[in-house]
N, C-alpha and C. Protein backbone atom coordinates (compact mmCIF):
# COMPACT_ATOMS: atom_id res chain seq x y z
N UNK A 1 -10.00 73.44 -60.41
CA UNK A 1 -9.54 72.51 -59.42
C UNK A 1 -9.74 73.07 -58.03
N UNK A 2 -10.12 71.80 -57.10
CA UNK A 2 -10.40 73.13 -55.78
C UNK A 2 -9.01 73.10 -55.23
N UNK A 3 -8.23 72.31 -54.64
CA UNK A 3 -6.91 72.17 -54.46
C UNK A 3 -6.25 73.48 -54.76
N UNK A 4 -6.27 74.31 -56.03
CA UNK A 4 -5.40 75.43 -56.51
C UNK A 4 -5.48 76.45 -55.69
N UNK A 5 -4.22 77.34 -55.92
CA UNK A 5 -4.20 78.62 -54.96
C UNK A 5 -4.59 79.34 -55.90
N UNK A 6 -4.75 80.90 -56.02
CA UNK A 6 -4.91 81.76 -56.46
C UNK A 6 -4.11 82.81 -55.72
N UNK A 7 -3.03 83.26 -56.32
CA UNK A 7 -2.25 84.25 -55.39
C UNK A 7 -2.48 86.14 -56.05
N UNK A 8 -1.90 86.50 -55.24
CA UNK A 8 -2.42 87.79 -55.96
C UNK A 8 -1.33 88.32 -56.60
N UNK A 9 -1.55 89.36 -57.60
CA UNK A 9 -0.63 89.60 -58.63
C UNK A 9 0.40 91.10 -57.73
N UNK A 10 1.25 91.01 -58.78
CA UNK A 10 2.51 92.23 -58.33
C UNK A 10 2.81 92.42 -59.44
N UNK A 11 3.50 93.55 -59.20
CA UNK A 11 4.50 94.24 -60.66
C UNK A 11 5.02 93.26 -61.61
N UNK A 12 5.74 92.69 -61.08
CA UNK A 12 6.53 91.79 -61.75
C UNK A 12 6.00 89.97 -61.62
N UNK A 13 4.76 89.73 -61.59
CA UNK A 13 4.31 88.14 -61.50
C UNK A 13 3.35 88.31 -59.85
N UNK A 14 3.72 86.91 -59.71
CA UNK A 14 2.86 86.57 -58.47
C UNK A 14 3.40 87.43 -56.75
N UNK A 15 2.72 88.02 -56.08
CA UNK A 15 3.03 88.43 -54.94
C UNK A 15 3.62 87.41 -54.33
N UNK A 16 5.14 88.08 -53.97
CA UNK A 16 5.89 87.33 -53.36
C UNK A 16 5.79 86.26 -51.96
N UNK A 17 5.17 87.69 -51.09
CA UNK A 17 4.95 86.84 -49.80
C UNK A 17 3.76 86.33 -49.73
N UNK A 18 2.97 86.03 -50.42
CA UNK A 18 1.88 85.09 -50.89
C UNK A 18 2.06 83.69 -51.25
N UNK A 19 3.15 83.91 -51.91
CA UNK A 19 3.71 82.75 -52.52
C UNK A 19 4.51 82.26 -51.65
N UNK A 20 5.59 83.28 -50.81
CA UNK A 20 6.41 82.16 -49.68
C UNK A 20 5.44 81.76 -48.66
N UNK A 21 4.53 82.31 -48.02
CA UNK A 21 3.79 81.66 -47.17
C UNK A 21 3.10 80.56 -47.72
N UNK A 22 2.43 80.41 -48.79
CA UNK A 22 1.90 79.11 -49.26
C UNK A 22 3.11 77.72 -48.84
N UNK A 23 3.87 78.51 -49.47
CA UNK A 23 4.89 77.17 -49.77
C UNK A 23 5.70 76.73 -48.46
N UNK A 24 5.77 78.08 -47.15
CA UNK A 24 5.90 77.50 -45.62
C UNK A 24 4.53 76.75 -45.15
N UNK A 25 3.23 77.52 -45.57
CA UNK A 25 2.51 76.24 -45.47
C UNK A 25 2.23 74.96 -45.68
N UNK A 26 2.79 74.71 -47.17
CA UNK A 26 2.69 73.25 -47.75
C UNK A 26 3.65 72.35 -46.94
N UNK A 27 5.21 73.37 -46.88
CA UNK A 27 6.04 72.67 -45.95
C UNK A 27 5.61 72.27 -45.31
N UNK A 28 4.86 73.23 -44.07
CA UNK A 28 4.42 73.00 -42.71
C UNK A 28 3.47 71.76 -42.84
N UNK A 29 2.49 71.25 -43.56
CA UNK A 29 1.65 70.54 -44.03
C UNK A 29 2.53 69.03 -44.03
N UNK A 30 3.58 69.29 -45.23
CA UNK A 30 4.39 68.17 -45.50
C UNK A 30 4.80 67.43 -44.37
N UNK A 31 5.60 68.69 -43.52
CA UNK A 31 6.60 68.30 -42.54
C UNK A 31 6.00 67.42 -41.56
N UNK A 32 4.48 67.72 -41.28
CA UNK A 32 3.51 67.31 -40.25
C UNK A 32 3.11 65.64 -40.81
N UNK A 33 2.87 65.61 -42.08
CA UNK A 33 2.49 64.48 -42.60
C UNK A 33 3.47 63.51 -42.67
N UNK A 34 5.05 63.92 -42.76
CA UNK A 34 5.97 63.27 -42.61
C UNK A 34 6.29 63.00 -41.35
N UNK A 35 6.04 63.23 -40.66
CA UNK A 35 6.22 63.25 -38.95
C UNK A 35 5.18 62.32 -38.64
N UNK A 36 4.12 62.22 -39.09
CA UNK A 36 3.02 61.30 -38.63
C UNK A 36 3.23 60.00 -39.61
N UNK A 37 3.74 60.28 -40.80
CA UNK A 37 3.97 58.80 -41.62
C UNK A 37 5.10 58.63 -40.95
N UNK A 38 6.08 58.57 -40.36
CA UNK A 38 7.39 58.67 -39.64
C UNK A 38 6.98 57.62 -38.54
N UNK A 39 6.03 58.82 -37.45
CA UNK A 39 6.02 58.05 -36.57
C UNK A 39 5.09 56.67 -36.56
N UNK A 40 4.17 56.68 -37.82
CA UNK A 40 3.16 55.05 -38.42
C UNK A 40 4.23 54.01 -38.65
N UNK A 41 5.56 54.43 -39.43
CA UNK A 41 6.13 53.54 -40.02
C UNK A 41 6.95 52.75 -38.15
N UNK A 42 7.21 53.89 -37.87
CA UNK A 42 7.57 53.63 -36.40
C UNK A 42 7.25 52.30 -35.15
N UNK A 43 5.63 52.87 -35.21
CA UNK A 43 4.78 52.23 -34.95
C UNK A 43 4.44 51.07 -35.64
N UNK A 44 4.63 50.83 -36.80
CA UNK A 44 4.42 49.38 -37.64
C UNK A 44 5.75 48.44 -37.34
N UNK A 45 7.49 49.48 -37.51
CA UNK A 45 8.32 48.71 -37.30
C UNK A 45 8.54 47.79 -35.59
N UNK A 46 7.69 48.91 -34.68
CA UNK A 46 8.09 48.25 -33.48
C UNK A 46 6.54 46.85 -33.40
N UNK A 47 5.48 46.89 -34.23
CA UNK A 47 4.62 45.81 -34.30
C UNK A 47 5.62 45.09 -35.01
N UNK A 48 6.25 45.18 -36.16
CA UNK A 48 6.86 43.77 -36.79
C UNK A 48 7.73 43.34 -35.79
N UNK A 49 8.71 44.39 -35.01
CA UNK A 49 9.55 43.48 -33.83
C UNK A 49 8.82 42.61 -32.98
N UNK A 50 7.83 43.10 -32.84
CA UNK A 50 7.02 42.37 -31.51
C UNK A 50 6.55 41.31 -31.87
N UNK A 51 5.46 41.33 -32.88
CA UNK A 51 5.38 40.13 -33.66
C UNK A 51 6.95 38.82 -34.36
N UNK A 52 7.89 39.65 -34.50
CA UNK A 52 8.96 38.55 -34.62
C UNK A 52 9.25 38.01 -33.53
N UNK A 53 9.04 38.88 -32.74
CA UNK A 53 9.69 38.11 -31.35
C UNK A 53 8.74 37.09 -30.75
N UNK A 54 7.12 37.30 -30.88
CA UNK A 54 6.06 36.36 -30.83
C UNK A 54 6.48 34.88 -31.64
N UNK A 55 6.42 35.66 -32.88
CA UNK A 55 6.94 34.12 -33.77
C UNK A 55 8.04 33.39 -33.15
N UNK A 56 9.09 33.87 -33.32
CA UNK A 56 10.20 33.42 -32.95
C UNK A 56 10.05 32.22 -31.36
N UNK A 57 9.52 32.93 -30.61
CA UNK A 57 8.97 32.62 -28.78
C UNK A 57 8.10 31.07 -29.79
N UNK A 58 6.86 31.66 -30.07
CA UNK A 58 6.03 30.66 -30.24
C UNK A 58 6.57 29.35 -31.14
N UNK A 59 7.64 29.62 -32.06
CA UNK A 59 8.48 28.69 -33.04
C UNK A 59 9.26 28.29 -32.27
N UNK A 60 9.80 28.25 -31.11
CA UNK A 60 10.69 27.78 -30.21
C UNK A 60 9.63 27.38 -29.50
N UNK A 61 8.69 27.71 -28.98
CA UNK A 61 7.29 26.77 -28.34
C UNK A 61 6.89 25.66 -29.00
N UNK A 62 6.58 25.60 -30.35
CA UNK A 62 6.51 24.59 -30.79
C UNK A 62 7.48 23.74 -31.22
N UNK A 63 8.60 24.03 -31.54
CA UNK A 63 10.00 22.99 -31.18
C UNK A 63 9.77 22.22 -30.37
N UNK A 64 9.96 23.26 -29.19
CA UNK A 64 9.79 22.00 -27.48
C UNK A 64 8.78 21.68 -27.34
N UNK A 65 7.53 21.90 -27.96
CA UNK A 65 6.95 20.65 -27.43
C UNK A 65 6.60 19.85 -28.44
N UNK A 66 7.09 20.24 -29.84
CA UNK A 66 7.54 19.01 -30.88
C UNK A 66 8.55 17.92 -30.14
N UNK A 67 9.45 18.39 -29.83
CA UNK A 67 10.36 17.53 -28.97
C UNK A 67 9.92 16.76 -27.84
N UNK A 68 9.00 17.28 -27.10
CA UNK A 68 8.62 17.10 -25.95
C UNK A 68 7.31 15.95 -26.61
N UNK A 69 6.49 16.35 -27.22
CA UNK A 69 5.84 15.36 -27.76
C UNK A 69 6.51 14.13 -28.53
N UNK A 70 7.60 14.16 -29.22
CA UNK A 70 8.18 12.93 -29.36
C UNK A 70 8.88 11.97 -28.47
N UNK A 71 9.10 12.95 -27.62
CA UNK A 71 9.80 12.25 -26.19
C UNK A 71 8.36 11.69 -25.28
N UNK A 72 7.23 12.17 -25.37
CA UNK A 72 6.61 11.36 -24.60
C UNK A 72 5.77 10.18 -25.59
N UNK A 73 6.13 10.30 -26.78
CA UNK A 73 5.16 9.06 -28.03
C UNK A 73 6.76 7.98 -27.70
N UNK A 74 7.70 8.46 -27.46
CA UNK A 74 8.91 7.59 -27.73
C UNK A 74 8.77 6.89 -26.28
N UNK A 75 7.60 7.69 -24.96
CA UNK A 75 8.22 6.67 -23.87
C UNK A 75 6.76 6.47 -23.83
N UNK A 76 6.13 6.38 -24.18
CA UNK A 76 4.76 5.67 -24.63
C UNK A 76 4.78 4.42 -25.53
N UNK A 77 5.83 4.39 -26.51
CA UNK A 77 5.98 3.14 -27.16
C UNK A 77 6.98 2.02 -26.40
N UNK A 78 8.17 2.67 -25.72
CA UNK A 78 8.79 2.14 -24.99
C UNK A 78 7.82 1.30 -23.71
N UNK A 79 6.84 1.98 -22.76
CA UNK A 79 6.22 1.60 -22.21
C UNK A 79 5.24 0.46 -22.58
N UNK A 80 4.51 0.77 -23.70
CA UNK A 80 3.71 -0.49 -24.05
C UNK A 80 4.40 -1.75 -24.86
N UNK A 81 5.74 -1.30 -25.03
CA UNK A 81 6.53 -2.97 -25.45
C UNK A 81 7.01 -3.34 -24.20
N UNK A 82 6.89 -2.82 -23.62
CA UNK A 82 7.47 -3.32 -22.15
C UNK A 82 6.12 -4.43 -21.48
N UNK A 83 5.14 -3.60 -21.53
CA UNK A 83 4.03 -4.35 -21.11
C UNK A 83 3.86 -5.38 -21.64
N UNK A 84 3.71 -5.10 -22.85
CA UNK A 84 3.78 -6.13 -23.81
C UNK A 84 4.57 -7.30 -23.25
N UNK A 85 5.93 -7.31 -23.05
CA UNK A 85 6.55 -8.29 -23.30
C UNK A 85 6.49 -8.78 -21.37
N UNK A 86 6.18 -7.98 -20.90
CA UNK A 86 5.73 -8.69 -19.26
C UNK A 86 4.47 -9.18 -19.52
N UNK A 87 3.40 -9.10 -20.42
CA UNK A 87 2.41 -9.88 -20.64
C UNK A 87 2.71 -11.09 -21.08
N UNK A 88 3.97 -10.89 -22.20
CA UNK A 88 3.99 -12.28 -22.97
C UNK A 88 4.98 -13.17 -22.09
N UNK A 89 5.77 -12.71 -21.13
CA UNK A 89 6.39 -13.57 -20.16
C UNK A 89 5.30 -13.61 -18.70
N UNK A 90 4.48 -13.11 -18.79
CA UNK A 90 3.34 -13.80 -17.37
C UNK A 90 2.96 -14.60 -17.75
N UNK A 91 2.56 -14.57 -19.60
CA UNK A 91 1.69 -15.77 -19.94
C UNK A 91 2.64 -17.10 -19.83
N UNK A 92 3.86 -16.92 -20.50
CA UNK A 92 4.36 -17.97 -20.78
C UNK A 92 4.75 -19.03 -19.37
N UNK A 93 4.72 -17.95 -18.26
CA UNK A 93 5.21 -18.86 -16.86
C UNK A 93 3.72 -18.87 -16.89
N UNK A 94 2.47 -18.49 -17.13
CA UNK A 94 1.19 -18.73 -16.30
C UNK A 94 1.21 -20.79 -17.40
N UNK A 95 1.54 -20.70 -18.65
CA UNK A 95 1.72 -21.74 -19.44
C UNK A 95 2.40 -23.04 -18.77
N UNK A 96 3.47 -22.85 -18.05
CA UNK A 96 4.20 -23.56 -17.54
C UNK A 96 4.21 -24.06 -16.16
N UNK A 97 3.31 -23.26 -15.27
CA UNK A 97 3.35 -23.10 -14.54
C UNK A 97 1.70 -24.57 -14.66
N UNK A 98 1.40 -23.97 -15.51
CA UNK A 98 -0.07 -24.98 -15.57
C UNK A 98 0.03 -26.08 -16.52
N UNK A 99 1.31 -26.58 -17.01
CA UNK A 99 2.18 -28.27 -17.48
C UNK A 99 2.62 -28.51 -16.47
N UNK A 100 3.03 -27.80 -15.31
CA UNK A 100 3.49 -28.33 -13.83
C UNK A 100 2.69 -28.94 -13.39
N UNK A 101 1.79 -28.29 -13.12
CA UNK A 101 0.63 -28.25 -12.52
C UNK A 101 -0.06 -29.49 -13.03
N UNK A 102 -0.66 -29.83 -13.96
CA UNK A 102 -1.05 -30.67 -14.40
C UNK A 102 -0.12 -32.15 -14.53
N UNK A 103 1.03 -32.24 -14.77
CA UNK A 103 1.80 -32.83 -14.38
C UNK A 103 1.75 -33.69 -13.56
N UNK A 104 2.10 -32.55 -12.09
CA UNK A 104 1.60 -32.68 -10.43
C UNK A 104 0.36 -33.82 -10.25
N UNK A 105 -0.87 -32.89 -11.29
CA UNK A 105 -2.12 -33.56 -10.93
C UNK A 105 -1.59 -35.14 -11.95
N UNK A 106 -1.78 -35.46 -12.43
CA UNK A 106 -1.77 -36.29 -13.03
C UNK A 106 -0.98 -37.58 -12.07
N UNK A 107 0.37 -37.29 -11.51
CA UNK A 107 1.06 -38.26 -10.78
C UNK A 107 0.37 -38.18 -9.64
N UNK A 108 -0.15 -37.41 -8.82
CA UNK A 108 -1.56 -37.90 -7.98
C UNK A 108 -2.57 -38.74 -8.04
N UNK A 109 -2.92 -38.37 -9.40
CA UNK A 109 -3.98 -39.75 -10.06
C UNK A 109 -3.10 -40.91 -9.92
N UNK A 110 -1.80 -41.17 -10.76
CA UNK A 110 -1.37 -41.91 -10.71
C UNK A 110 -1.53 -42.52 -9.52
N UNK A 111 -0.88 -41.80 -8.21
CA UNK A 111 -0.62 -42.39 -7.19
C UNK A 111 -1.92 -42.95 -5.91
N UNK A 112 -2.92 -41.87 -6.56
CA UNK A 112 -4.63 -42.53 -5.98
C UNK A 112 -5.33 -43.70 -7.01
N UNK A 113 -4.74 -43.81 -7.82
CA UNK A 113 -5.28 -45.25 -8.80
C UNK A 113 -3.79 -46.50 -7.95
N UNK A 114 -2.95 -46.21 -7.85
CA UNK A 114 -2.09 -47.46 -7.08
C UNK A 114 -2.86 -47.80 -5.80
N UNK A 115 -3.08 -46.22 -4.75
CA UNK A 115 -3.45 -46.54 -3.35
C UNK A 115 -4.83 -47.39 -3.28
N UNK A 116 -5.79 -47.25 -4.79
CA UNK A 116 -6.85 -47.75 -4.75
C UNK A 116 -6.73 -49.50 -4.88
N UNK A 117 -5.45 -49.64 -5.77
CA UNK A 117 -5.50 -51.60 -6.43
C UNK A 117 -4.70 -51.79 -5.24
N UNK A 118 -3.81 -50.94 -4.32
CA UNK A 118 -3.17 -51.64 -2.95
C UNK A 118 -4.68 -51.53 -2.29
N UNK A 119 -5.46 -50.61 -1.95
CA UNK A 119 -6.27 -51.11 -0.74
C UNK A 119 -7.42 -52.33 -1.09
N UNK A 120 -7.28 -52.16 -2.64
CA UNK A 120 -8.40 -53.49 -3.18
C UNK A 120 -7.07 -54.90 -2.64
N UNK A 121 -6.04 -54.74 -3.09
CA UNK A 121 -5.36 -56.19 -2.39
C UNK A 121 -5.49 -56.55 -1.08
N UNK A 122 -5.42 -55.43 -0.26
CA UNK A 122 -5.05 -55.74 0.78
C UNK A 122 -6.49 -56.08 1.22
N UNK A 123 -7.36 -55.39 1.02
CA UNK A 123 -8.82 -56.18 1.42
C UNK A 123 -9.34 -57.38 0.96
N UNK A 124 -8.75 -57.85 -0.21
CA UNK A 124 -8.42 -59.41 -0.46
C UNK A 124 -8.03 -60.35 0.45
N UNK A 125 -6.67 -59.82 0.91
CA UNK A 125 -5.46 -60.04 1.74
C UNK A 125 -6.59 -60.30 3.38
N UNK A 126 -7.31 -59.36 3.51
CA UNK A 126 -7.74 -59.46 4.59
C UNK A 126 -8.94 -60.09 4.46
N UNK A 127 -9.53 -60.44 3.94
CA UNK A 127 -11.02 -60.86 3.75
C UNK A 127 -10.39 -62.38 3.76
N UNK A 128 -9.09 -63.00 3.06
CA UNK A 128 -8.57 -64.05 2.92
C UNK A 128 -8.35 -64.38 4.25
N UNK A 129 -7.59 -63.32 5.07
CA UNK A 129 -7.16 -63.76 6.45
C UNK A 129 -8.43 -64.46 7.51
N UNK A 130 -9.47 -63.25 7.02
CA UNK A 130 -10.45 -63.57 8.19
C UNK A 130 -10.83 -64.79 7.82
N UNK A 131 -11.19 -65.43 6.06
CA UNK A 131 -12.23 -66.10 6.45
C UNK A 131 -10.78 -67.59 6.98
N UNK A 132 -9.42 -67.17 6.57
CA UNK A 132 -8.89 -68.31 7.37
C UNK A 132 -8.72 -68.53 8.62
N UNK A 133 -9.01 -67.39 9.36
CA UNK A 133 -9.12 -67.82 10.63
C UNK A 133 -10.28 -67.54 11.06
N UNK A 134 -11.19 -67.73 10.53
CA UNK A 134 -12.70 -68.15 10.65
C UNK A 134 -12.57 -69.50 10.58
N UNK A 135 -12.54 -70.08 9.95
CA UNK A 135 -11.60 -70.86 9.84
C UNK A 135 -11.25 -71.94 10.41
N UNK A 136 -10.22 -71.33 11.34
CA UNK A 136 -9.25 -72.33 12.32
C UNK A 136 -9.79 -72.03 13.46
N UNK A 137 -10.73 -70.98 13.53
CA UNK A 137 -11.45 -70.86 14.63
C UNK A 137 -12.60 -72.03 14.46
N UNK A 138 -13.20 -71.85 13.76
CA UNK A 138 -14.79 -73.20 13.83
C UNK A 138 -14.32 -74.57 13.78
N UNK A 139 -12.80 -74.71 13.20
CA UNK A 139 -12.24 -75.62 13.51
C UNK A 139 -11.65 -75.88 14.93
N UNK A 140 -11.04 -75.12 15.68
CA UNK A 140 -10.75 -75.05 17.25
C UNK A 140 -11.90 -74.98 18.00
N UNK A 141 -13.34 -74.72 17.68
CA UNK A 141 -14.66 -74.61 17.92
C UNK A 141 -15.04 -75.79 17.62
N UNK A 142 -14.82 -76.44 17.19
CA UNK A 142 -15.02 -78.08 16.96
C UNK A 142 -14.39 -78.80 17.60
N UNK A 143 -13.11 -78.63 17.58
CA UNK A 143 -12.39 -79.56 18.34
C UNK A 143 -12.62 -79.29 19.98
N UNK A 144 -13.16 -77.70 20.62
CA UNK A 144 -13.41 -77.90 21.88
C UNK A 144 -14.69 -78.88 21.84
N UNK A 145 -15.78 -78.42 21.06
CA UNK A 145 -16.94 -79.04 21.35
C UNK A 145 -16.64 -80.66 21.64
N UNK A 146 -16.14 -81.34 20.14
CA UNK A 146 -15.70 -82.75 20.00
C UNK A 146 -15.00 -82.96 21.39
N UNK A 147 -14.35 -82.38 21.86
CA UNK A 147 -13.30 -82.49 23.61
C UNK A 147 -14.18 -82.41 24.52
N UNK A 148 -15.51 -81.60 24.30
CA UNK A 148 -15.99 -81.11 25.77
C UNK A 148 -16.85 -82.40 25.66
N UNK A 149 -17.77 -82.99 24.73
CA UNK A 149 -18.78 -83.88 24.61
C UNK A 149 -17.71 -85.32 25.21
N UNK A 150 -16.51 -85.25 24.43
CA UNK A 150 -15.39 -86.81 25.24
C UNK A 150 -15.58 -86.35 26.33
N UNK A 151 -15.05 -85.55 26.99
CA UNK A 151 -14.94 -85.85 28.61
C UNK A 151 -16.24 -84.82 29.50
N UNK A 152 -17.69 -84.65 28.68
CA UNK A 152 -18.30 -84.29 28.89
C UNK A 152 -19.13 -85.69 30.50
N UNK A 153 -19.50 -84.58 31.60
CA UNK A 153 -19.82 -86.08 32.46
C UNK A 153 -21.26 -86.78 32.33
N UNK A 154 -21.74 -86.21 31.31
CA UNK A 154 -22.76 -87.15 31.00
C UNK A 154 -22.54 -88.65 30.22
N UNK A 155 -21.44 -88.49 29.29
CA UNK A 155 -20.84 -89.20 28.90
C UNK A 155 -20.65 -90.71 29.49
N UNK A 156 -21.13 -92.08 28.77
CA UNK A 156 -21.76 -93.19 29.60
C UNK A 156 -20.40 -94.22 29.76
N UNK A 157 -19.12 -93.87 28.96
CA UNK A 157 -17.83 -94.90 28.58
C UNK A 157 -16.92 -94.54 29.43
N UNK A 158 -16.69 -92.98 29.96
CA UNK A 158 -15.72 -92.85 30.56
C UNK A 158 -16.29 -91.39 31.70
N UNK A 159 -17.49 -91.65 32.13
CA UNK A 159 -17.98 -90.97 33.13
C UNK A 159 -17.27 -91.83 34.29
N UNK A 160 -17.26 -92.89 35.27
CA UNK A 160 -17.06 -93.14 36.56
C UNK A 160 -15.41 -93.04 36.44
N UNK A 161 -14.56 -93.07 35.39
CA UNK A 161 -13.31 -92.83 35.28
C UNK A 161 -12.86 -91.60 35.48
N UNK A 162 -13.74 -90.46 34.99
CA UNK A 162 -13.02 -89.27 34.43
C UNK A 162 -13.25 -88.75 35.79
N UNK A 163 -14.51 -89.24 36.61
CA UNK A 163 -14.63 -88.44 37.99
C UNK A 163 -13.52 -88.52 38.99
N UNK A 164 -13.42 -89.57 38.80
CA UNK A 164 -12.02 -90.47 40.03
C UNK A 164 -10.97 -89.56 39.96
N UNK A 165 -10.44 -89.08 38.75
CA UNK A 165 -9.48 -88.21 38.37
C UNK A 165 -9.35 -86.79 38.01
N UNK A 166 -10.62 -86.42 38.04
CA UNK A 166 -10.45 -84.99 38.50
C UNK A 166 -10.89 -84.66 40.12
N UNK A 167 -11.15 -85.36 40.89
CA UNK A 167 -11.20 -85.03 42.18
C UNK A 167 -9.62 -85.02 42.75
């Protein structure tokens, strides 16, 4: 084995201080290896703290903004029923607003189909008037003429009369 010692012999067995120095060496060996696995385990326990405390940080990071993300999907849904329902009340006045409206238009028609059969009467009304006093005019146009030709002075029945009396 290469590992083995070979110590040297004495009276009575193995040379003593051969043998205690080996075995302050192995100590010394041990003690060193335990000191360095000591200070690994050391070194590993203060990585697992650090790392818990990472987790821990980052598991409380993702809490809040688990939270924080439901709080903004919760005012994201809140927001678009809102819209929602100001859409569905714009429409419903834009709805009503245009049965008014139409309404409106409609009693306009109404009231431009009346103004149309009043101005057709009344141009009846007036076409009647003129031609009656068209009328009573060609009739008063007659009766001057018929008047002017009577006491017209050419006139052969009552010419030397009519003169006498308008002088």
């Amino acid at each position: 084995m290469s590992g083995e010692k070979k110590f040297g012999t004495s009276v009575f067995g193995f040379n003593k201080s051969d043998v205690n120095a080996y075995i302050e060496k192995i100590l010394y060996e041990f003690d060193l290896r335990l000191k360095e696995k000591d200070d690994e385990i050391s070194n590993l326990k203060l990585q697992i703290r650090e790392m818990k405390t990472r987790y821990e940080s980052a598991a409380q990071n993702s809490q809040t903004l688990s939270k924080e993300k439901e709080r903004i999907a919760s005012a994201l849904i809140t927001a678009q029923e809102k819209a929602d329902s100001i859409l569905e009340e714009a429409r419903e006045r834009a709805n009503e607003e245009k049965i008014r409206l139409e309404e409106a238009l409609e009693k306009e028609r109404e009231k431009i189909i009346d103004i149309k059969r009043d101005i057709k009467t009344m141009k009846v009304q007036v076409v009647d008037m003129l031609n009656k006093y068209q009328g009573l005019l060609n009739e008063a146009e007659n009766y001057i003429e018929s008047k002017e030709t009577e006491y017209s002075p050419d006139s052969e029945n009552d010419g030397n009369e009519n003169q006498g009396t308008y002088n």
